[in-house]
Protein backbone atom coordinates (compact mmCIF):
# COMPACT_ATOMS: atom_id res chain seq x y z
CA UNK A 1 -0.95 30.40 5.33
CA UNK A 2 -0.66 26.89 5.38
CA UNK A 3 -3.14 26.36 2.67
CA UNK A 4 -0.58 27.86 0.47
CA UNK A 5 2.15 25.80 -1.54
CA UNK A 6 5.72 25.93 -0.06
CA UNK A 7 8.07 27.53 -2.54
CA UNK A 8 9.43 24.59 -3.31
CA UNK A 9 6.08 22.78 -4.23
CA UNK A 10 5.30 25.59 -6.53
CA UNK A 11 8.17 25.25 -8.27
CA UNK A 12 7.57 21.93 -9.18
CA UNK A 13 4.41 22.48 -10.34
CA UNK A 14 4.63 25.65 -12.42
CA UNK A 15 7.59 24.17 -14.26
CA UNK A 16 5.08 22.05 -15.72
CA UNK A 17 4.25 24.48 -18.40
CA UNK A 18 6.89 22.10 -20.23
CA UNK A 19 5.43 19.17 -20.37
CA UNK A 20 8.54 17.22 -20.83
CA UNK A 21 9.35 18.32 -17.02
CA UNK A 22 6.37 16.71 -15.72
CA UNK A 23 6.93 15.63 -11.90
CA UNK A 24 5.09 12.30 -11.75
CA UNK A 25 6.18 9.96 -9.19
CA UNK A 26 4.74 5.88 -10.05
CA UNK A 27 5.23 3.34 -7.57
CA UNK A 28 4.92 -0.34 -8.33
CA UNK A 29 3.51 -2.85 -5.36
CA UNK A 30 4.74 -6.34 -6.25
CA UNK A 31 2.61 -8.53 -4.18
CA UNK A 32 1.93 -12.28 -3.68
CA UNK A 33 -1.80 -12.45 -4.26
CA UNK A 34 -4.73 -9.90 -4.51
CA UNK A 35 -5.32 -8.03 -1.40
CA UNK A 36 -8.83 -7.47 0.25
CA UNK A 37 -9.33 -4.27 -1.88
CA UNK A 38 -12.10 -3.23 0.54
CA UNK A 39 -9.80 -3.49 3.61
CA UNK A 40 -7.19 -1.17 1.21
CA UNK A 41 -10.45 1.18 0.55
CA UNK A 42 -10.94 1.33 3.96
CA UNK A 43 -7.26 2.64 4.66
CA UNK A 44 -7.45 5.15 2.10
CA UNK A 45 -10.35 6.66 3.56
CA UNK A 46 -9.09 6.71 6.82
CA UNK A 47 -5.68 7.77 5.22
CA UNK A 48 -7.25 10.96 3.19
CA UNK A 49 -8.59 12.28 6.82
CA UNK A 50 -5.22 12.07 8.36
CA UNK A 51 -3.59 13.70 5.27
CA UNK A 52 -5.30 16.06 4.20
CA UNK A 53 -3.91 16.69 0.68
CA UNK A 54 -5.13 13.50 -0.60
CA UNK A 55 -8.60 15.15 -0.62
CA UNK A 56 -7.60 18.22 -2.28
CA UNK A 57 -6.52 20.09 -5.82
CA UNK A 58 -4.35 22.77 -6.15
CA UNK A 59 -5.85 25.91 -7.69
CA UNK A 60 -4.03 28.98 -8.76
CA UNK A 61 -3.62 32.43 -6.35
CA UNK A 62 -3.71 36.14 -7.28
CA UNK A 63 -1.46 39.01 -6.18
CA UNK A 64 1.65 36.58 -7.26
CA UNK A 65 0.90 34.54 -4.45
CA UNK A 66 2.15 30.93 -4.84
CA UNK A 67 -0.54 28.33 -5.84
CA UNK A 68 -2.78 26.73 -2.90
CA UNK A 69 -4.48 23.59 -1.62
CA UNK A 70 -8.05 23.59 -2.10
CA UNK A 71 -10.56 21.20 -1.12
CA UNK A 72 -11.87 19.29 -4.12
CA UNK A 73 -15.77 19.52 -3.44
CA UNK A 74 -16.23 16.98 -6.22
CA UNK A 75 -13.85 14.26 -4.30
CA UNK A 76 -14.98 10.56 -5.16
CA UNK A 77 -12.56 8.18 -3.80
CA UNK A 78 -13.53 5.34 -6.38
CA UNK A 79 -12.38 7.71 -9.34
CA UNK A 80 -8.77 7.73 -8.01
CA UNK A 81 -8.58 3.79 -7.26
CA UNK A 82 -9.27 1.56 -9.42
CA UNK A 83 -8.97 -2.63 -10.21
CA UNK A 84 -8.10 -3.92 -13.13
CA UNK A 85 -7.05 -6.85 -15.02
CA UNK A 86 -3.61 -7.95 -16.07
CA UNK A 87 -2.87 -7.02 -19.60
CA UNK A 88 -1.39 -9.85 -22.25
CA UNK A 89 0.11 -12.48 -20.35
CA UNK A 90 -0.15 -11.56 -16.67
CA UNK A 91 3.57 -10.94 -17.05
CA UNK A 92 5.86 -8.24 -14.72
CA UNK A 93 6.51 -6.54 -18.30
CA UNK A 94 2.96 -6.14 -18.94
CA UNK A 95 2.59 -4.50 -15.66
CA UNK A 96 5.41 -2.38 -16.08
CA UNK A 97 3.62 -1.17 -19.40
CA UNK A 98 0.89 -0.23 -17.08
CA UNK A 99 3.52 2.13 -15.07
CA UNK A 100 5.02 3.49 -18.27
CA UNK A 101 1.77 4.99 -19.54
CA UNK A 102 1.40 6.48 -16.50
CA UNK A 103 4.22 8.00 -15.50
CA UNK A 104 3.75 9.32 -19.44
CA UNK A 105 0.17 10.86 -18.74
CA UNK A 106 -0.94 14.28 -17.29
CA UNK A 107 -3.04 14.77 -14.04
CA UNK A 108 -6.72 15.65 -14.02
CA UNK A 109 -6.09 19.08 -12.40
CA UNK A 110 -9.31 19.44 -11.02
CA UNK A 111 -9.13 16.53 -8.93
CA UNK A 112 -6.74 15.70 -6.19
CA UNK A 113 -3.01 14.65 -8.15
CA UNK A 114 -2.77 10.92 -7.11
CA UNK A 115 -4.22 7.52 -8.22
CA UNK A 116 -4.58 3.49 -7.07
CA UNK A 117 -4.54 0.96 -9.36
CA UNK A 118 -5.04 -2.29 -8.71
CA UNK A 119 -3.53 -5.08 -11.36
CA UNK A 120 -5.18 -8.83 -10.62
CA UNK A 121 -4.63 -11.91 -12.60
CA UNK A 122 -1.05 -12.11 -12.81
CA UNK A 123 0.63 -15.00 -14.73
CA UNK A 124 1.93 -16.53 -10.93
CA UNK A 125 -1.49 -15.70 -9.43
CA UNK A 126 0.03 -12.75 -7.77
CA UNK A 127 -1.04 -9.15 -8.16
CA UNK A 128 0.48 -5.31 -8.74
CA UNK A 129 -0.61 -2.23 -6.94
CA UNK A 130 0.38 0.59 -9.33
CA UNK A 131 0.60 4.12 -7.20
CA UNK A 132 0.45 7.30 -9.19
CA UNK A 133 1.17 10.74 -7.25
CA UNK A 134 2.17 14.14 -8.29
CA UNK A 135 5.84 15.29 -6.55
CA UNK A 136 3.91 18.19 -5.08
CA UNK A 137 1.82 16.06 -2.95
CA UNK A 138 4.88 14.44 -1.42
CA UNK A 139 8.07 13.10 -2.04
CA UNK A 140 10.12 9.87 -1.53
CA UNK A 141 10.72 9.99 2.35
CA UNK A 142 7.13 10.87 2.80
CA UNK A 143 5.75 8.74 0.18
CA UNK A 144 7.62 5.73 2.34
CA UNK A 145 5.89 7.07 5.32
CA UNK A 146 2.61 7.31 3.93
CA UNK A 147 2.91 3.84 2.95
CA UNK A 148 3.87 2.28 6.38
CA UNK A 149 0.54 4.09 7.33
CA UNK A 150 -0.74 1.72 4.45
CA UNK A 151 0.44 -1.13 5.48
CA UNK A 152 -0.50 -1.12 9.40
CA UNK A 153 3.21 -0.12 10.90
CA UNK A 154 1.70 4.07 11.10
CA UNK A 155 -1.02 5.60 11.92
CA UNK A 156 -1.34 9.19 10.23
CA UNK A 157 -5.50 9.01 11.34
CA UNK A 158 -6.59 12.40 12.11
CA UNK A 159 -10.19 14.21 13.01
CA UNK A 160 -11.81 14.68 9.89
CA UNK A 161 -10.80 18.17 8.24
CA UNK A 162 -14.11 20.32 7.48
CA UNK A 163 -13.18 23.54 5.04
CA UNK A 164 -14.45 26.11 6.35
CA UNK A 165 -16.28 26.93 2.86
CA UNK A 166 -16.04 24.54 -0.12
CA UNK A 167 -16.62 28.20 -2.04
CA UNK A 168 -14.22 31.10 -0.99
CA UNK A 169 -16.39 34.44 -1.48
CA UNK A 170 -15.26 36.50 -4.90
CA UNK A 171 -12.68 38.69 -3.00
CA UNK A 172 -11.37 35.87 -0.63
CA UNK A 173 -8.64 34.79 -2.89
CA UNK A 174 -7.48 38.41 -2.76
CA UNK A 175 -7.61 38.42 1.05
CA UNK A 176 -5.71 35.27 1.30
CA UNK A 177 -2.99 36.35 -1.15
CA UNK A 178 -2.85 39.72 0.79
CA UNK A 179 -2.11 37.75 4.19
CA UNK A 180 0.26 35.76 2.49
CA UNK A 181 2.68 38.48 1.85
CA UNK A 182 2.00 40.75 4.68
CA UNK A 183 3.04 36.91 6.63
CA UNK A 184 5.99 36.92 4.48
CA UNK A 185 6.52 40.80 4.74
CA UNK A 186 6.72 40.04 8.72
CA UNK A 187 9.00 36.91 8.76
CA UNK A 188 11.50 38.59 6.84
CA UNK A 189 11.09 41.59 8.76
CA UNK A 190 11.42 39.50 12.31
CA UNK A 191 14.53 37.48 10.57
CA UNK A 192 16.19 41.18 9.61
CA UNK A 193 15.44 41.89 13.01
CA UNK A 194 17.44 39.19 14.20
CA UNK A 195 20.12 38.42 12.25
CA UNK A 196 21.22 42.46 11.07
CA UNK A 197 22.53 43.37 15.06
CA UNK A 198 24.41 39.94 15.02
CA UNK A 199 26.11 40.67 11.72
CA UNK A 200 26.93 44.07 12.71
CA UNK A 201 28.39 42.96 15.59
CA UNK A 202 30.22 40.16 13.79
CA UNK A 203 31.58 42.59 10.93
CA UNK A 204 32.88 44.79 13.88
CA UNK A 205 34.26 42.02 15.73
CA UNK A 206 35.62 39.96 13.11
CA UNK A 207 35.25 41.61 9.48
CA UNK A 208 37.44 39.20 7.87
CA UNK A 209 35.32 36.20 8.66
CA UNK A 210 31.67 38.18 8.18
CA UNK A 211 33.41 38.73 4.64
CA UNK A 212 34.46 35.45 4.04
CA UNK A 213 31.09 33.53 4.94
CA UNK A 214 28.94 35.92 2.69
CA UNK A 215 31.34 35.13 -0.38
CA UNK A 216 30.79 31.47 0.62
CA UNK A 217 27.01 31.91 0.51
CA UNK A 218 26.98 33.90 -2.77
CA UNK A 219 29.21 31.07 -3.73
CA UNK A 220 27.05 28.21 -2.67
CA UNK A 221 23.43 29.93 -3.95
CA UNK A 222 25.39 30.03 -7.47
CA UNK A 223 26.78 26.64 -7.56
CA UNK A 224 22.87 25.94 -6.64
CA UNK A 225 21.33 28.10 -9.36
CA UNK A 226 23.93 28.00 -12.03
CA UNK A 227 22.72 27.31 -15.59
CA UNK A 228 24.14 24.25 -17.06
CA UNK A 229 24.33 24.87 -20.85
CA UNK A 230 24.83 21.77 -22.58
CA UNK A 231 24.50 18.00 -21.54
CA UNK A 232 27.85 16.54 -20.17
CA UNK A 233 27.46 13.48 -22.29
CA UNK A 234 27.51 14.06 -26.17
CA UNK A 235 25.30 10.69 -26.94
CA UNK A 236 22.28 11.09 -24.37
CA UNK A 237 21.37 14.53 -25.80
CA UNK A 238 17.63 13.95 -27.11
CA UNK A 239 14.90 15.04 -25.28
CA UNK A 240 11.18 13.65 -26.03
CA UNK A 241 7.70 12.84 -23.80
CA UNK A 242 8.23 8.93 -24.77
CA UNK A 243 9.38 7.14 -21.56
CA UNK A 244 10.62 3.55 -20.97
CA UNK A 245 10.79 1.56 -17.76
CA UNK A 246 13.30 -1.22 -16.39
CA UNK A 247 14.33 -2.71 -12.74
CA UNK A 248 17.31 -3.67 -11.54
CA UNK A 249 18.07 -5.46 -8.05
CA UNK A 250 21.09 -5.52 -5.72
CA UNK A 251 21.52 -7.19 -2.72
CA UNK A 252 21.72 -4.22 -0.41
CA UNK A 253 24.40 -5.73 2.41
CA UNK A 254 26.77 -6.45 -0.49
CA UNK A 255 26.61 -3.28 -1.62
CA UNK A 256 26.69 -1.57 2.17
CA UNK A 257 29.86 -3.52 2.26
CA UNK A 258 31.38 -2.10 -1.10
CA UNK A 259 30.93 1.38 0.17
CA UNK A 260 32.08 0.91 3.45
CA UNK A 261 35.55 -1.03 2.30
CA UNK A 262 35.96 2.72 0.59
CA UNK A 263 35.07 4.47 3.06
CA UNK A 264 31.93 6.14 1.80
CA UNK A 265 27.76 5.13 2.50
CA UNK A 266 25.48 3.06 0.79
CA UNK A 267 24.64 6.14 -1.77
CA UNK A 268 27.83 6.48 -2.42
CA UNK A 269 28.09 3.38 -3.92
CA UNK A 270 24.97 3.96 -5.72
CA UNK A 271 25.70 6.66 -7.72
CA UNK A 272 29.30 4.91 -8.31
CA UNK A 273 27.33 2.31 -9.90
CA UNK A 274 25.42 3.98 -11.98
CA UNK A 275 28.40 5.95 -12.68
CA UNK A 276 30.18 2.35 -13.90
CA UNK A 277 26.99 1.85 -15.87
CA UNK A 278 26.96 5.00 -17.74
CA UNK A 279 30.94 4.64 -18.33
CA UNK A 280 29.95 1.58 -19.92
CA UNK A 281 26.95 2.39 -21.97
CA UNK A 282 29.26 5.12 -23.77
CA UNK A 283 32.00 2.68 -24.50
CA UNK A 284 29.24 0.37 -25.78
CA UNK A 285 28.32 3.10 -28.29
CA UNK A 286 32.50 4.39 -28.83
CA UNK A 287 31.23 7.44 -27.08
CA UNK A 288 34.19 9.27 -24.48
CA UNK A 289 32.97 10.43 -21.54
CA UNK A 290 34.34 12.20 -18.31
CA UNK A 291 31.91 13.62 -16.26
CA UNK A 292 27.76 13.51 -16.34
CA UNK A 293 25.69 15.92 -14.67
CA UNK A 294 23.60 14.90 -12.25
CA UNK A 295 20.46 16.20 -10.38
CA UNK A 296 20.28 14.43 -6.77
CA UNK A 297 17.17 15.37 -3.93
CA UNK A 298 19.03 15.80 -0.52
CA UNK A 299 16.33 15.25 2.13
CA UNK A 300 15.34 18.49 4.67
CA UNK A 301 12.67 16.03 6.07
CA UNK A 302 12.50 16.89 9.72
CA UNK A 303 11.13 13.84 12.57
CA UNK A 304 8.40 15.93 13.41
CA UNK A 305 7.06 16.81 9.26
CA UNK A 306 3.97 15.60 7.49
CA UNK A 307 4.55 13.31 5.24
CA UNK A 308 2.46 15.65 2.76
CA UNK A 309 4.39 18.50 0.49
CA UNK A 310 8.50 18.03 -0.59
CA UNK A 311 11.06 18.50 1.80
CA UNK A 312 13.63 18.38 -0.28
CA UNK A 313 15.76 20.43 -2.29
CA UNK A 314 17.57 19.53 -5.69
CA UNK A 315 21.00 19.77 -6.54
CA UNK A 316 22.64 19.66 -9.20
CA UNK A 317 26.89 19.02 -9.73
CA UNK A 318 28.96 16.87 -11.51
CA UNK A 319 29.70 13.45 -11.15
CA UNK A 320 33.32 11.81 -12.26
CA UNK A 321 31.64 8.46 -14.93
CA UNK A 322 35.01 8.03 -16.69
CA UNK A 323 37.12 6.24 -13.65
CA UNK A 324 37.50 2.33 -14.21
CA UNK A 325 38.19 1.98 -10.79
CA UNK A 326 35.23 1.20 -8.78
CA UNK A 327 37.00 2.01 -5.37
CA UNK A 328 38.40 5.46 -7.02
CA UNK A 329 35.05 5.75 -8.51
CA UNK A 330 33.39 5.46 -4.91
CA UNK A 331 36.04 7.71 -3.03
CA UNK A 332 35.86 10.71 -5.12
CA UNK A 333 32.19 10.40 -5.45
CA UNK A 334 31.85 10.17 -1.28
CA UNK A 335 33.64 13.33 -1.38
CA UNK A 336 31.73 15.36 -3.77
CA UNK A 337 28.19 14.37 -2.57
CA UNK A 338 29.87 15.13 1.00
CA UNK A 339 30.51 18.77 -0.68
CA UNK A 340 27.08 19.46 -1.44
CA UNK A 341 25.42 18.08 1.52
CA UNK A 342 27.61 21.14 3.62
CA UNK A 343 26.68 23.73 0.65
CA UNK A 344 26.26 26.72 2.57
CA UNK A 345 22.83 27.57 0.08
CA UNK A 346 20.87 24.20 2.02
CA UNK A 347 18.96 25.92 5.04
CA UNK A 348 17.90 28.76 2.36
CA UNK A 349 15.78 26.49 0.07
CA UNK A 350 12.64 27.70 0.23
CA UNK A 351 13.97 31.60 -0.24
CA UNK A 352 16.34 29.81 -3.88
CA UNK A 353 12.75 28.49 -4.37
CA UNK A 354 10.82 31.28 -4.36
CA UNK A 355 13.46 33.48 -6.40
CA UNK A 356 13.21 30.67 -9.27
CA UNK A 357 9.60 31.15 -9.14
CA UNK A 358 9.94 34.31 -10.85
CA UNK A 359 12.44 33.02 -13.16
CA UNK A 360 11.04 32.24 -16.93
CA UNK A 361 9.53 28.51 -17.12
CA UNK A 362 11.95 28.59 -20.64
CA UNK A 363 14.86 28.73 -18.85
CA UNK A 364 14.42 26.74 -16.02
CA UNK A 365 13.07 24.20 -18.56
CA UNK A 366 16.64 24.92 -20.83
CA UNK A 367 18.91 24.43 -17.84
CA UNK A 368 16.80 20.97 -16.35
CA UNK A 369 17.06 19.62 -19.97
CA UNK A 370 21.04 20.12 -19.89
CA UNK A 371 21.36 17.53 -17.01
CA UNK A 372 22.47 14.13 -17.80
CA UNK A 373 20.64 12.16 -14.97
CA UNK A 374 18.80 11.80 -11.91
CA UNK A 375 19.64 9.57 -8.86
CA UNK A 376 17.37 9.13 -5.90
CA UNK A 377 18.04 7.14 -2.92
CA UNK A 378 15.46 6.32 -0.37
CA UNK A 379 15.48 4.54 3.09
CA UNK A 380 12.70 1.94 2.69
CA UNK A 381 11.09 -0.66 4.99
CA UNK A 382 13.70 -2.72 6.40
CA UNK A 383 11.07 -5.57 8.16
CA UNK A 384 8.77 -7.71 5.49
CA UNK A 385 5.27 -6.64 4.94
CA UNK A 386 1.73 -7.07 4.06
CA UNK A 387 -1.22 -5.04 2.55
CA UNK A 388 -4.74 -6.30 3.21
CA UNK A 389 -3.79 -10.23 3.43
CA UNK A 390 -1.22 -9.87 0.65
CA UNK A 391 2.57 -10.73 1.18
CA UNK A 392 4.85 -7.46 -0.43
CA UNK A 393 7.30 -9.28 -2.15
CA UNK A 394 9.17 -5.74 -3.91
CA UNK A 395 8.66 -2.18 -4.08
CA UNK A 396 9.95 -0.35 -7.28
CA UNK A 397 9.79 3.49 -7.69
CA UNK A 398 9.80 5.46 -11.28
CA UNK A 399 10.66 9.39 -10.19
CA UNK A 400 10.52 11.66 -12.63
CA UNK A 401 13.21 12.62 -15.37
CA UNK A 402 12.12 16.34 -14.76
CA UNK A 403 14.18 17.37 -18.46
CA UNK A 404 17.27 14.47 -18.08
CA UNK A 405 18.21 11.44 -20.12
CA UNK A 406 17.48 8.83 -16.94
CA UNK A 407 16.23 9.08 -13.53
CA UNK A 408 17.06 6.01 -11.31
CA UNK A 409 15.59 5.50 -7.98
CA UNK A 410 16.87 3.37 -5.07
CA UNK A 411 13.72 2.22 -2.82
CA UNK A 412 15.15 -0.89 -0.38
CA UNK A 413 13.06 -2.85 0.91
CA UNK A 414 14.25 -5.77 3.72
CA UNK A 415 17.84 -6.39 2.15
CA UNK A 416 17.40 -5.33 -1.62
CA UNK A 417 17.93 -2.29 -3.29
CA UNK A 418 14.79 -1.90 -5.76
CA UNK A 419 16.17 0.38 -8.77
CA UNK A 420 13.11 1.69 -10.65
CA UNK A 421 15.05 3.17 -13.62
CA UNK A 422 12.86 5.40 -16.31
CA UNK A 423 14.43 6.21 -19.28
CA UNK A 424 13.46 9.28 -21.89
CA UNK A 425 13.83 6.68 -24.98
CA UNK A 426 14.79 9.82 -27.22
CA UNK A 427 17.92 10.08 -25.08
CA UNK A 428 18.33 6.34 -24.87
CA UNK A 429 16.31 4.14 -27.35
CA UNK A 430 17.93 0.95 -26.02
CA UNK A 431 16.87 0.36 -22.45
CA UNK A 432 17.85 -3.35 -22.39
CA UNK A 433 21.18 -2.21 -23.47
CA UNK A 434 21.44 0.27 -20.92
CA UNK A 435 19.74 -2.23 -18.35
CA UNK A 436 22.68 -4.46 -19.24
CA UNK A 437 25.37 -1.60 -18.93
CA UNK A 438 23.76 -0.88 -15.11
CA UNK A 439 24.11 -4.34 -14.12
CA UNK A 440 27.57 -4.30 -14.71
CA UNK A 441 28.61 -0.69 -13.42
CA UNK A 442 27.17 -2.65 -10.01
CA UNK A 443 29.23 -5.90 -10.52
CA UNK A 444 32.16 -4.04 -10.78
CA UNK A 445 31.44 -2.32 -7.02
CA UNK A 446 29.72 -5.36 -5.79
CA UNK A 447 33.28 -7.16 -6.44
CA UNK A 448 34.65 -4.72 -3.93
CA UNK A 449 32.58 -6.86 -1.63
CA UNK A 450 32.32 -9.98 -0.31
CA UNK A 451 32.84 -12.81 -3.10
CA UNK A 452 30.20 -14.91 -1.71
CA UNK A 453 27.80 -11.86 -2.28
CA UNK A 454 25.15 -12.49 -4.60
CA UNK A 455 25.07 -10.52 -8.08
CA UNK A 456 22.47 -8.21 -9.62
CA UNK A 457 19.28 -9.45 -10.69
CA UNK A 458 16.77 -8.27 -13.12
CA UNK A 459 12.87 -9.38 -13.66
């Protein structure tokens, strides 16, 4: 059973079937001089034993059985990292290039969905470590684990995993699918065996409330699943496969301090941000807006999880971008995103999951490309580090757009806020325009701060 993709997982990767929703997930490794790439081998190695996943492909299941893990027989660790040398100049954009054409390019599906790069020869004699993944393999919490496990703070070492056979016999995939949903034919049947007594009991006991919380849940599951018909914003409304990447940094106790003078969290003042920067970008091109769409991952992630497979879900709801106010802004944003991190629909993720599984990949694909943009926020490592004798100086992170105009994603690292922002350039053609536009959506919360607070910066 475990072989098998969570629902979740396979949703990502059948919606793939457009390939405009592609879930590829490119981190960039900023790092002060070329490491010892046989020490970061060596880790990799050790790092594929202890997670499993990084040694295997995902192949498809009968019976309507969701996709599974499969070991690759073919694995070759040297075909998924690689060294190479700078391009052009040795220059951040050149690297940056590097990241774009990836995050643009399809996986090798029969080969294990992730890939090292190393970039030497840098213009300031540093080097780049460019980190490819498919979403299915993990996602930003675990990808942060999986690299303290890189850099020497984790260990995720395991026994090495033998398959049991490397071929399943003719019928097995039949067998397994066959387990599969007799296992789910039992869990639902333990879980009706369970809850139905209790909610008899309740509807006896207190009929009005039993009532209530099922119209909240039918409630919630909608808000989760409803389809969005048209983009919010009227100018971001082209969708294409070209893709353009940009950073931004913010100086992350500045803009702790801006949320917390408004009484809302460090994402909060995130999204208002970005919310500022969109505002702006509009006016730039005498476009109105009032409120953008946005698809945000809240984090399931249990202490005890792999880092391996998503444990997330993603939710969609609307974000006010027209207030001017950047203390307004953050308040009424704190109490949306509040909102939908009580939705009633959270704890049954996997069960929305497996329902949109049977859903037509058109109209998932019609609803994702209806939503104006994605914001990610992810806890990074707080202490400085090193990989293989090289100093970390910044981590960036490019998640996918997954069908909207922009995703941005927050990665801090010690006390900056890394924004890797990828842009679908038919939606937006002028990233340094937009770039511009970001920076000062987060002036105008950063001035909520301290004044001696540092601004923005931008490589």
């Amino acid at each position: 059973m475990n072989d098998f993709l969570r629902s979740s997982d396979a949703f990502t990767w059948s919606m793939e079937s457009d390939p405009r929703l592609r879930s590829t997930i490119v981190t960039v490794l900023m790092l002060d001089r070329p490491p010892d790439w046989a020490e970061v081998r060596r880790r990799i190695e050790r790092l594929s034993h202890g997670l499993p996943m990084l040694r295997q492909r995902v192949v498809g299941s009968p019976l309507s059985a969701p996709p599974r893990w499969e070991f690759c027989r073919d694995f070759d660790l040297d075909f998924h990292m690689r060294r190479v040398s700078a391009p052009a100049d040795g220059s951040f954009a050149g690297v940056l290039e590097l990241a774009r054409l990836a995050q643009m390019e399809d996986f090798d599906r029969a080969r294990p969905l992730w890939k090292i790069t190393l970039i030497e020869g840098l213009s300031d004699g540093g080097a780049a470590v460019l980190c490819t993944f498919h979403h299915a393999l993990s996602d930003g919490v675990g990808g942060i684990q999986i690299a303290k496990a890189l850099y020497g703070l984790t260990d995720l070492a395991a026994d090495s995993v033998t398959p049991e056979s490397e071929h399943r016999r003719l019928l097995g995939g039949y067998r397994d699918a066959g387990q599969y949903g007799l296992g789910l034919l039992a869990d639902l049947a333990g879980g009706a065996f369970t809850a139905v007594p209790q909610l008899v009991y309740q509807s006896v006991r207190r009929p009005d409330r039993t009532l209530r919380s099922a119209v909240e849940l039918v409630g919630s599951v909608y808000r989760t699943v409803r389809p969005v018909n048209r983009q919010g914003s009227s100018l971001m409304t082209e969708r294409t496969l070209a893709r353009r990447l940009t950073t931004l940094e913010v100086p992350m106790p500045a803009l702790h301090d801006a949320a917390h003078r408004c009484g809302g969290a460090l994402n909060d003042a995130f999204v208002a941000g970005l919310a500022g920067g969109l505002r702006l970008y509009h006016e730039k091109h005498h476009v109105g807006v009032d409120t953008l769409h946005l698809s945000m991952p809240i984090n399931l992630r249990r202490p005890d999880d792999s880092p391996g497979g998503n444990r997330i879900t993603l939710m969609r709801f609307d974000i006010p971008v027209g207030i001017s106010d950047p203390a307004l802004r953050i308040r009424r944003i704190h109490q949306r995103i509040e909102e939908v991190r009580h939705e009633k629909s959270l704890p049954h993720t996997q069960v929305i999951a497996g329902l949109l599984n049977r859903v037509p990949r058109w109209y998932i694909g019609a609803i994702l490309r209806h939503v104006d943009f994605v914001a990610s926020d992810v806890p990074g490592i707080p202490v400085p580090v090193s990989l293989a004798g090289a100093k970390v100086l910044m981590q960036y992170a490019f998640g996918p757009t997954i069908g909207a105009a922009v995703n941005v994603t927050l990665v801090s690292y010690v006390d900056t806020c890394a924004l890797g922002i990828n842009v679908d350039a038919g939606a937006i053609p002028d990233i340094e325009v937009f770039r511009d536009c970001l920076r000062a959506g987060f002036d105008e919360v950063l001035a909520l701060s301290d004044p001696s607070a540092p601004p923005p910066t931008c490589r």
